[in-house]
N, C-alpha and C. Protein backbone atom coordinates (compact mmCIF):
# COMPACT_ATOMS: atom_id res chain seq x y z
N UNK A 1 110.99 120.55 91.43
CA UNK A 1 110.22 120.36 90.22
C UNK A 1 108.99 119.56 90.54
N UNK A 2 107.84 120.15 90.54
CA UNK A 2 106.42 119.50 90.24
C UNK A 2 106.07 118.83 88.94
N UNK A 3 105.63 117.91 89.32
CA UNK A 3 105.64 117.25 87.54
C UNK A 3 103.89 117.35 87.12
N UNK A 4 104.05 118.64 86.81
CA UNK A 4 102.55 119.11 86.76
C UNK A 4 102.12 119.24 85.18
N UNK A 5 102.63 118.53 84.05
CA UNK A 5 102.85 118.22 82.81
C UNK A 5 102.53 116.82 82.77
N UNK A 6 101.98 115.73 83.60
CA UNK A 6 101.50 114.82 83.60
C UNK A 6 100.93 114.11 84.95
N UNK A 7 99.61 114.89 85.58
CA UNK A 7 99.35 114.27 86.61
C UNK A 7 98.90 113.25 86.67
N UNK A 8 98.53 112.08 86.36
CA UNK A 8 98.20 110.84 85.90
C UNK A 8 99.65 109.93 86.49
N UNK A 9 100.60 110.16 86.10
CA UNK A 9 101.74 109.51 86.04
C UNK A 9 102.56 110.21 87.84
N UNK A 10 102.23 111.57 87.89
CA UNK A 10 102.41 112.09 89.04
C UNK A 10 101.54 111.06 90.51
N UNK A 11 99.70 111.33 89.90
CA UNK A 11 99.20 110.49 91.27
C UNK A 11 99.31 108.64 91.31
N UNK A 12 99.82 108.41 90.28
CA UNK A 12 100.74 106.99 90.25
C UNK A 12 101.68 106.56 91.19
N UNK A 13 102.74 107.97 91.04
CA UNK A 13 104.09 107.56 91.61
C UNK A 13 103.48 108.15 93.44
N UNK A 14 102.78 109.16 93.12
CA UNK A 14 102.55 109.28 94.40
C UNK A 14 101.54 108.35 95.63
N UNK A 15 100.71 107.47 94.64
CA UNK A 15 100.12 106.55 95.47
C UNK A 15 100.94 104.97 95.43
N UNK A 16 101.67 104.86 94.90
CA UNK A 16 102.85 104.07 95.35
C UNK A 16 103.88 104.59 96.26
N UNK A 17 104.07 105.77 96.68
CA UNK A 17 105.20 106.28 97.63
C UNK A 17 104.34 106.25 99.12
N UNK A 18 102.83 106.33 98.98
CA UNK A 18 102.12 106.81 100.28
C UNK A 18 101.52 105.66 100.64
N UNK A 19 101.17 104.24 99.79
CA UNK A 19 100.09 103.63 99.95
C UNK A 19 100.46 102.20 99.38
N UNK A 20 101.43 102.48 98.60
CA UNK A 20 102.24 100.87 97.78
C UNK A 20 101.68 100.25 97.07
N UNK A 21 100.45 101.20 96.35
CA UNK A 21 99.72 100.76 95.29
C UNK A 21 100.82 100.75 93.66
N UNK A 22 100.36 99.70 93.26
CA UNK A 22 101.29 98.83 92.00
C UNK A 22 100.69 100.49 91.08
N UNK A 23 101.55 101.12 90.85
CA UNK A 23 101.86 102.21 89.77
C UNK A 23 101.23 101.91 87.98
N UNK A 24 101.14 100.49 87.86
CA UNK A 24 101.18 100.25 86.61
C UNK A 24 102.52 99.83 85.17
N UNK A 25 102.53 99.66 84.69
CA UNK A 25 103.50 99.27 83.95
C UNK A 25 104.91 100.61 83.58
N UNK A 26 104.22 101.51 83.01
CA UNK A 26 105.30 102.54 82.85
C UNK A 26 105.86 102.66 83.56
N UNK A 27 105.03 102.63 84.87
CA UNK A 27 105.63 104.07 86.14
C UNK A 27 106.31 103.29 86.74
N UNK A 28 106.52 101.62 86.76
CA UNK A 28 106.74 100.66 87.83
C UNK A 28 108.17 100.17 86.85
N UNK A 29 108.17 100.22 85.61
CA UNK A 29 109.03 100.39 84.93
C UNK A 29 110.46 101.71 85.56
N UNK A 30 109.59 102.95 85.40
CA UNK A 30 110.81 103.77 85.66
C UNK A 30 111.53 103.49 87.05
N UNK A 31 110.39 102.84 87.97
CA UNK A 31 110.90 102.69 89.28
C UNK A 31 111.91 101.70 89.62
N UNK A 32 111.87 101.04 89.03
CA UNK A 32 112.78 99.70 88.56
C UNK A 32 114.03 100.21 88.30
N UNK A 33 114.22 101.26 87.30
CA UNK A 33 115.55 101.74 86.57
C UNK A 33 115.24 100.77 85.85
N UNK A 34 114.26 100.40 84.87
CA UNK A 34 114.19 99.67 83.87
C UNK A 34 113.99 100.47 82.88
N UNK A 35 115.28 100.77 82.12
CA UNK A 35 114.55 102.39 81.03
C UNK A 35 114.24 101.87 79.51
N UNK A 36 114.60 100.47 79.24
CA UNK A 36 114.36 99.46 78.42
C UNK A 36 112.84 99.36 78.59
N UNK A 37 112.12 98.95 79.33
CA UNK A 37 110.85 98.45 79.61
C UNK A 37 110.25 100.01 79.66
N UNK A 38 110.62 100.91 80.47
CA UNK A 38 110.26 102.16 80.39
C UNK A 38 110.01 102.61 79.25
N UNK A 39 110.76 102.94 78.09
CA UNK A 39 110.87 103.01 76.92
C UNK A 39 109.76 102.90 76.35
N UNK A 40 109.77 101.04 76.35
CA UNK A 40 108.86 100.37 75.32
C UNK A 40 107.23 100.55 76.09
N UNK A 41 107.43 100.85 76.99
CA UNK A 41 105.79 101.10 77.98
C UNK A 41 105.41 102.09 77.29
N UNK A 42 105.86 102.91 77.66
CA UNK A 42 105.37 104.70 77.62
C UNK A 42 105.07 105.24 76.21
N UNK A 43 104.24 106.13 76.10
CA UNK A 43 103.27 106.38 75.32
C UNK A 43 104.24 107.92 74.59
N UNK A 44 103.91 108.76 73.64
CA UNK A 44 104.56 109.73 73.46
C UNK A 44 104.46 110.66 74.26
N UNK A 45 103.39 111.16 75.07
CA UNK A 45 103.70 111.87 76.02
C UNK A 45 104.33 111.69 77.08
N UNK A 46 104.60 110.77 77.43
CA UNK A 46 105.38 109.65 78.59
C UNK A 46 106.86 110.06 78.38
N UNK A 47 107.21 109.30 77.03
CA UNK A 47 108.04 109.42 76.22
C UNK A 47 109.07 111.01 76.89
N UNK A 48 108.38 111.88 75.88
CA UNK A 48 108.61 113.16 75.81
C UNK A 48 108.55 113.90 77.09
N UNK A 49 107.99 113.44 78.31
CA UNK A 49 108.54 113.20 79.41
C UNK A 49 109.20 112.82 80.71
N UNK A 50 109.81 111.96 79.96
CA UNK A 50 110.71 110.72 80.33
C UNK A 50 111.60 111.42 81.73
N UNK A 51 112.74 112.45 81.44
CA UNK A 51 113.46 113.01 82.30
C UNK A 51 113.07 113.76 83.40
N UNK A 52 111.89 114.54 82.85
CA UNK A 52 110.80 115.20 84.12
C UNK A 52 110.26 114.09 85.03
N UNK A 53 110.11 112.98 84.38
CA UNK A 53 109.19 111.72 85.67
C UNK A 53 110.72 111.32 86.30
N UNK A 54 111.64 111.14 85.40
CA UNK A 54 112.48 110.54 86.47
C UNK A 54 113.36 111.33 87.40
N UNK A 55 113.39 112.77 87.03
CA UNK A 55 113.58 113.66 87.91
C UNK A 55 112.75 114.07 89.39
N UNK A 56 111.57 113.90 88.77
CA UNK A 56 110.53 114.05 90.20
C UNK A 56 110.80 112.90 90.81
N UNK A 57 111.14 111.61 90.33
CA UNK A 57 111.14 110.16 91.21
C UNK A 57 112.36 110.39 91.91
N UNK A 58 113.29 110.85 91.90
CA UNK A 58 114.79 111.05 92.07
C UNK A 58 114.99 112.13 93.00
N UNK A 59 113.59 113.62 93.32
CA UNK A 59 113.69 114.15 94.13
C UNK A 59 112.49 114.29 94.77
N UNK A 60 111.39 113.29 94.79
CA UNK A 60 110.08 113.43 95.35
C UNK A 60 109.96 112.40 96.19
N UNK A 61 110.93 111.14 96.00
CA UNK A 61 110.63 110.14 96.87
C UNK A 61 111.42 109.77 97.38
N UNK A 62 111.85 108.34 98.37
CA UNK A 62 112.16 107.90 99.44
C UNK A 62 113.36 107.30 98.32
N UNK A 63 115.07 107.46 98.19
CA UNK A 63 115.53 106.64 97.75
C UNK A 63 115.52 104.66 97.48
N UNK A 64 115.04 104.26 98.60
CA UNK A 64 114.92 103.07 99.42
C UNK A 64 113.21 102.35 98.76
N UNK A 65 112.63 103.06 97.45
CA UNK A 65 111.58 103.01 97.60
C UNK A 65 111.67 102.45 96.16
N UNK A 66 112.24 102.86 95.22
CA UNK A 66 112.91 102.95 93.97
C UNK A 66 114.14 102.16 93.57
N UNK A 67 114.64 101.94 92.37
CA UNK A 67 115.83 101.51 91.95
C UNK A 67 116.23 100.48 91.17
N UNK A 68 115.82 98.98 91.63
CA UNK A 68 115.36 98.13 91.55
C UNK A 68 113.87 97.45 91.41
N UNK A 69 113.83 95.86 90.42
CA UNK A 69 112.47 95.25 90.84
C UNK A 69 112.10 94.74 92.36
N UNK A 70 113.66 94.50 93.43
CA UNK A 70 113.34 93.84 94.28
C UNK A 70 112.81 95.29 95.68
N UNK A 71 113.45 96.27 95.39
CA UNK A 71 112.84 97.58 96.01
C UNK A 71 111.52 97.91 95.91
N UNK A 72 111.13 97.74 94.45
CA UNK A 72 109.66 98.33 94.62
C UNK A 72 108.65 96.60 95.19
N UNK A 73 109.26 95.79 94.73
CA UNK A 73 108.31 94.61 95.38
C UNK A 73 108.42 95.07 97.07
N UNK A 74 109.53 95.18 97.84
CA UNK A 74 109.42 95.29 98.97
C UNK A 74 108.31 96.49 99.40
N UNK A 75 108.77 97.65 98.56
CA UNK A 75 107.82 98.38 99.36
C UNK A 75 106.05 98.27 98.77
N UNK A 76 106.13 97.62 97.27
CA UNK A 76 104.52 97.28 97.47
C UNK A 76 104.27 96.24 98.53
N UNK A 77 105.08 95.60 99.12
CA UNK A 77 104.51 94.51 100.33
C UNK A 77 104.70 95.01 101.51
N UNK A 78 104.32 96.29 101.69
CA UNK A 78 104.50 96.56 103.16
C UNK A 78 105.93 97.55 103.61
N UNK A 79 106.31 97.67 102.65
CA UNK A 79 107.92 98.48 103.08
C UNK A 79 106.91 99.78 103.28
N UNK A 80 106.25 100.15 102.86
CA UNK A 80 105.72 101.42 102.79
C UNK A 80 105.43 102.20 103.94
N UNK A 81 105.05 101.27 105.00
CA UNK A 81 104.25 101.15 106.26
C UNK A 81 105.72 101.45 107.47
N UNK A 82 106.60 100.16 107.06
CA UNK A 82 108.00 100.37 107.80
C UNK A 82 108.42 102.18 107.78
N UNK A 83 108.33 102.99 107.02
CA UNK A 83 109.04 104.01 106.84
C UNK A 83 107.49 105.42 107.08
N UNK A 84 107.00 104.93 107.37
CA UNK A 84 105.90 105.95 107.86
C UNK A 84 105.08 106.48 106.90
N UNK A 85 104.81 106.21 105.39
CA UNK A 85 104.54 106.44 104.40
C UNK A 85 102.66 105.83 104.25
């Protein structure tokens, strides 16, 4: 699945998977598994694509990259680099 129904939120997650640039609030939200904060971030189109973003995050990226706040802090500090990304 291409998440080609919101590329905005797509070159987000993807310049945090390649480059460990901070995603922004929503997207750094879903990355978290914060679906509370996710929720209250996201906009209605966000919203209404809630399962498509977290489906592409779930099969587009690095498990190890995602999950947690203390995962994505690692890889915005350099984890990114460790894994060839």
């Amino acid at each position: 699945m291409e998440l080609k129904n919101n590329s905005a939120v797509k070159a987000a997650i993807d310049a945090y998977v390649s480059r460990g640039e901070h995603p922004g609030g929503f997207v750094l939200a879903v990355l978290e598994n914060d679906l509370f904060a996710a929720h209250c971030r996201a906009g209605a189109e966000n919203t209404r694509l809630l399962d498509d973003i977290i489906e592409y995050v779930y099969n587009h990226t690095p498990y190890y990259c995602w999950g947690s706040a203390k995962a994505t802090q690692e890889w915005m500090s350099g984890g990114f680099r460790k894994h060839g990304h």
